[in-house]
Protein backbone atom coordinates (compact mmCIF):
# COMPACT_ATOMS: atom_id res chain seq x y z
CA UNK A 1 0.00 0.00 0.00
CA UNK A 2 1.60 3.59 -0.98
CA UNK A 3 2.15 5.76 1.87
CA UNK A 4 0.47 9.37 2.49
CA UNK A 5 1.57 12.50 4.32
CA UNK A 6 -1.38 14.02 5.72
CA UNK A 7 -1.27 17.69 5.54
CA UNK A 8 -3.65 19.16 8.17
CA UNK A 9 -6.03 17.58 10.64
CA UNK A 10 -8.81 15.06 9.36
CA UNK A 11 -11.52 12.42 10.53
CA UNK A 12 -14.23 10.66 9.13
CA UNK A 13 -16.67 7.61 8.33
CA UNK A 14 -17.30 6.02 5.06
CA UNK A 15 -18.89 2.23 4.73
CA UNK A 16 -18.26 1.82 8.65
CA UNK A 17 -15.03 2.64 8.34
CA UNK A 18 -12.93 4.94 10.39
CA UNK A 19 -10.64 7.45 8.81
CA UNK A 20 -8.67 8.88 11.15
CA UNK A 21 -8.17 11.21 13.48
CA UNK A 22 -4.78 11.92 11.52
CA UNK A 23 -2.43 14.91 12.63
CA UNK A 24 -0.95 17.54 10.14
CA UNK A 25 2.78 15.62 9.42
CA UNK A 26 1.65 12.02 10.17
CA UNK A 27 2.29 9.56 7.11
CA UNK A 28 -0.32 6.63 6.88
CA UNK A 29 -0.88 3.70 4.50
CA UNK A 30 -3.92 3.95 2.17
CA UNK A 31 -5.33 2.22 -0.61
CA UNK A 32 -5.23 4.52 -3.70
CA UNK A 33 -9.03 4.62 -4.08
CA UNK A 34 -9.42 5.26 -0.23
CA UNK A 35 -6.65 7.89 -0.34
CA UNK A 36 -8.68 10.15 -3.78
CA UNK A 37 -11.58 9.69 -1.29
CA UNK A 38 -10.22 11.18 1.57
CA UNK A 39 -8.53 14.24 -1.20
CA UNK A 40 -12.08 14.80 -2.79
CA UNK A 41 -13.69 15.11 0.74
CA UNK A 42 -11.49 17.24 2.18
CA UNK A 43 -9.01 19.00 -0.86
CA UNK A 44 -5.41 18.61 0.13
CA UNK A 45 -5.18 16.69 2.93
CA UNK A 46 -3.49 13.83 1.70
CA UNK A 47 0.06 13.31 -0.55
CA UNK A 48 2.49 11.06 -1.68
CA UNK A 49 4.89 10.33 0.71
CA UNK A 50 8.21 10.74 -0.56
CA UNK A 51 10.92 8.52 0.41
CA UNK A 52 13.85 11.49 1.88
CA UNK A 53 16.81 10.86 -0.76
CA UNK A 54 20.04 9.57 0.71
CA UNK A 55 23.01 12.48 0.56
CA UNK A 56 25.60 11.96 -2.19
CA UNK A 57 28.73 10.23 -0.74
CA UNK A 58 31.65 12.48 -1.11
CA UNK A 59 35.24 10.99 -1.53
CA UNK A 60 37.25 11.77 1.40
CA UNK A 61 39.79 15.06 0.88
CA UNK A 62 43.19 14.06 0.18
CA UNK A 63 45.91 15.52 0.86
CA UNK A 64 47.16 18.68 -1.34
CA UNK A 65 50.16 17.33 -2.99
CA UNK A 66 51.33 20.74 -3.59
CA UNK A 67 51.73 21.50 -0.25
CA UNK A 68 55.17 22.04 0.86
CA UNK A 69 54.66 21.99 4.96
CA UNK A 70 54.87 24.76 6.96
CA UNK A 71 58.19 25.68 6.32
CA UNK A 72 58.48 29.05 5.09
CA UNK A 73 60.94 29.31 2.07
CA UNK A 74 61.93 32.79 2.20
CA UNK A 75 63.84 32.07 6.39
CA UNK A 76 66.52 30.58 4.64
């Protein structure tokens, strides 16, 4: 079942069942048809729940290779 985000507070009945109560930021699992239901009864309050993307590895620095220490050339 796809997961929702629920955008601001909502309740209801339909067929005996119990929708809700859901919190603004909650995610829930709906059927599709259920979850247009709950949109064209109250506009907006459901949406697909986005899996958060992973962050991009980044290579670890190396070490400049131009770097000549901490010497200072012109002491000499």
């Amino acid at each position: 079942m796809p997961r929702y985000r629920v955008n601001h507070r909502y309740s209801s009945y339909r067929d005996g069942r119990r929708f809700g109560p859901w919190e603004a930021g909650e995610t829930v699992e709906l059927e599709e048809a259920d979850a247009a239901w709950v949109n064209r009864d109250s506009g907006g309050c459901l949406e697909a729940d986005q899996p958060k993307p992973e962050p991009a590895r980044q290579q670890p620095k190396t070490a400049d290779r131009q770097h000549r220490g901490g010497a200072n050339r012109g002491a000499r």
